[in-house]
Protein backbone atom coordinates (compact mmCIF):
# COMPACT_ATOMS: atom_id res chain seq x y z
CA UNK A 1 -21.64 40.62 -36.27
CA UNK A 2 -18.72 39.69 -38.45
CA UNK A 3 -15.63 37.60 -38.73
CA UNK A 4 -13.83 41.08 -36.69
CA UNK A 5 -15.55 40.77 -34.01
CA UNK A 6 -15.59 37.23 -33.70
CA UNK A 7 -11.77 36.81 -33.77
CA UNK A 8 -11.49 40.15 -31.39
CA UNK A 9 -13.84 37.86 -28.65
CA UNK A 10 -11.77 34.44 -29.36
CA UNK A 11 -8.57 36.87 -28.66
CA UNK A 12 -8.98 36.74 -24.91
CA UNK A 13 -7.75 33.93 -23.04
CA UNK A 14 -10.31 34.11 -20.45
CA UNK A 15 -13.28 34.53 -22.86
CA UNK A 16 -11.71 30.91 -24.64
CA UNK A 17 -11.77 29.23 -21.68
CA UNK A 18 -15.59 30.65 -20.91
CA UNK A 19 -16.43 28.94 -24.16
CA UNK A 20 -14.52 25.53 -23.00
CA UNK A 21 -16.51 25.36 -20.34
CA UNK A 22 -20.06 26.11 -22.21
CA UNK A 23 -18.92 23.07 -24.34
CA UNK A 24 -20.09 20.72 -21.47
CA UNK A 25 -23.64 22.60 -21.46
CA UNK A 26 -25.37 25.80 -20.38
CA UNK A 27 -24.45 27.90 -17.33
CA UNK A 28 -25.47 30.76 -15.33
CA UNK A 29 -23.19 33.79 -14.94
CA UNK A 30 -22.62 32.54 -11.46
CA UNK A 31 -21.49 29.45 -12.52
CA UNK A 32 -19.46 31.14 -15.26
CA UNK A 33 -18.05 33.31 -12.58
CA UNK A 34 -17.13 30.83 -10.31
CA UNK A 35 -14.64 29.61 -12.40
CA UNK A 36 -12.16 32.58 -12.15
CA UNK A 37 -10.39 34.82 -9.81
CA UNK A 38 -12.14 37.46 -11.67
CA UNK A 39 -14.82 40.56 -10.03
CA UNK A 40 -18.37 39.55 -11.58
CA UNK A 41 -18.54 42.71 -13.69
CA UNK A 42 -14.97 41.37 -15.14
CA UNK A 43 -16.85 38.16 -16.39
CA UNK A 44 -19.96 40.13 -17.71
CA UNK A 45 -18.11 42.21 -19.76
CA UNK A 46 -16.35 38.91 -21.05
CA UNK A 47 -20.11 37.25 -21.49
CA UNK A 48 -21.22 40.81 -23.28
CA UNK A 49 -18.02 40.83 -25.71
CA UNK A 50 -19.32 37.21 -26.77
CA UNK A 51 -22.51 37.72 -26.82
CA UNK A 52 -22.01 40.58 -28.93
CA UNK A 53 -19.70 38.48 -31.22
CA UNK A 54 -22.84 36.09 -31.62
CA UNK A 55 -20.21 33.10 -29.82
CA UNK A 56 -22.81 32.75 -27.13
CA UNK A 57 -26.66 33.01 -26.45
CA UNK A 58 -28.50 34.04 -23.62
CA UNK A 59 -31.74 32.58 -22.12
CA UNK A 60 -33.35 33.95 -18.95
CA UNK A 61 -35.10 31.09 -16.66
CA UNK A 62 -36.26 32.71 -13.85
CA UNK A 63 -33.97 34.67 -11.74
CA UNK A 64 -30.92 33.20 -13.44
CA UNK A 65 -29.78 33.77 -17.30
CA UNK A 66 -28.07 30.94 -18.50
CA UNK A 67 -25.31 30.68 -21.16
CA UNK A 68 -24.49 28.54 -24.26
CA UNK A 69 -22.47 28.46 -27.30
CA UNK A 70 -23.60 29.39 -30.47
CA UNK A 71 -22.57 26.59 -33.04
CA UNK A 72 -23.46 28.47 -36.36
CA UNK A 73 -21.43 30.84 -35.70
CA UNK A 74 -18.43 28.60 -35.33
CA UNK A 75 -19.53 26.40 -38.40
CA UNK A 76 -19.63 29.65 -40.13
CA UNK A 77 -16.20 30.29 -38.93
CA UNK A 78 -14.44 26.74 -39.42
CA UNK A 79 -16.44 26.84 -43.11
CA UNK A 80 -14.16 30.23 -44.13
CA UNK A 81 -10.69 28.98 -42.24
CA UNK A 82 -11.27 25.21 -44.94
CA UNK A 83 -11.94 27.92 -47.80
CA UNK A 84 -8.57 28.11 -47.62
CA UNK A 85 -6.99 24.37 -47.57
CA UNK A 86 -5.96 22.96 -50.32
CA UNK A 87 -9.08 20.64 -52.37
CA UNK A 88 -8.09 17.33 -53.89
């Protein structure tokens, strides 16, 4: 996973607002889903894009996988974007 594919998953408004709602905590898919006019196989390709991008981690409990965000990979992210500000 690299900064590519990261910034290709945060391109998609949908897949921003997935991760706005993982701030408050993990959900299932169906949860997830819920949110959006969107088909179920719609959102899971969303989910698989960041999941792929390392924005988001999986956990199965049961029947149900739950979602939630991946914070290293946006420290590692926000770290890069202040490589560039200027130091005083």
């Amino acid at each position: 996973m690299g900064f590519a594919e990261t910034f290709r998953a945060l391109s998609d408004p949908t897949r921003r607002e997935i991760l706005n709602l993982l701030k408050k905590g993990p959900l299932s898919a169906g949860e997830i889903g819920g949110q959006f006019p969107s088909t179920g196989a719609t959102i899971s390709h969303h989910l698989a894009i960041l999941r792929q991008a390392g924005l988001i981690l999986d956990q199965k409990q049961g029947k149900y996988i739950y979602y939630s965000l991946n914070l290293s990979v946006f420290e590692e992210v926000l770290s890069w974007l202040k490589s560039f500000s200027k130091e005083e």
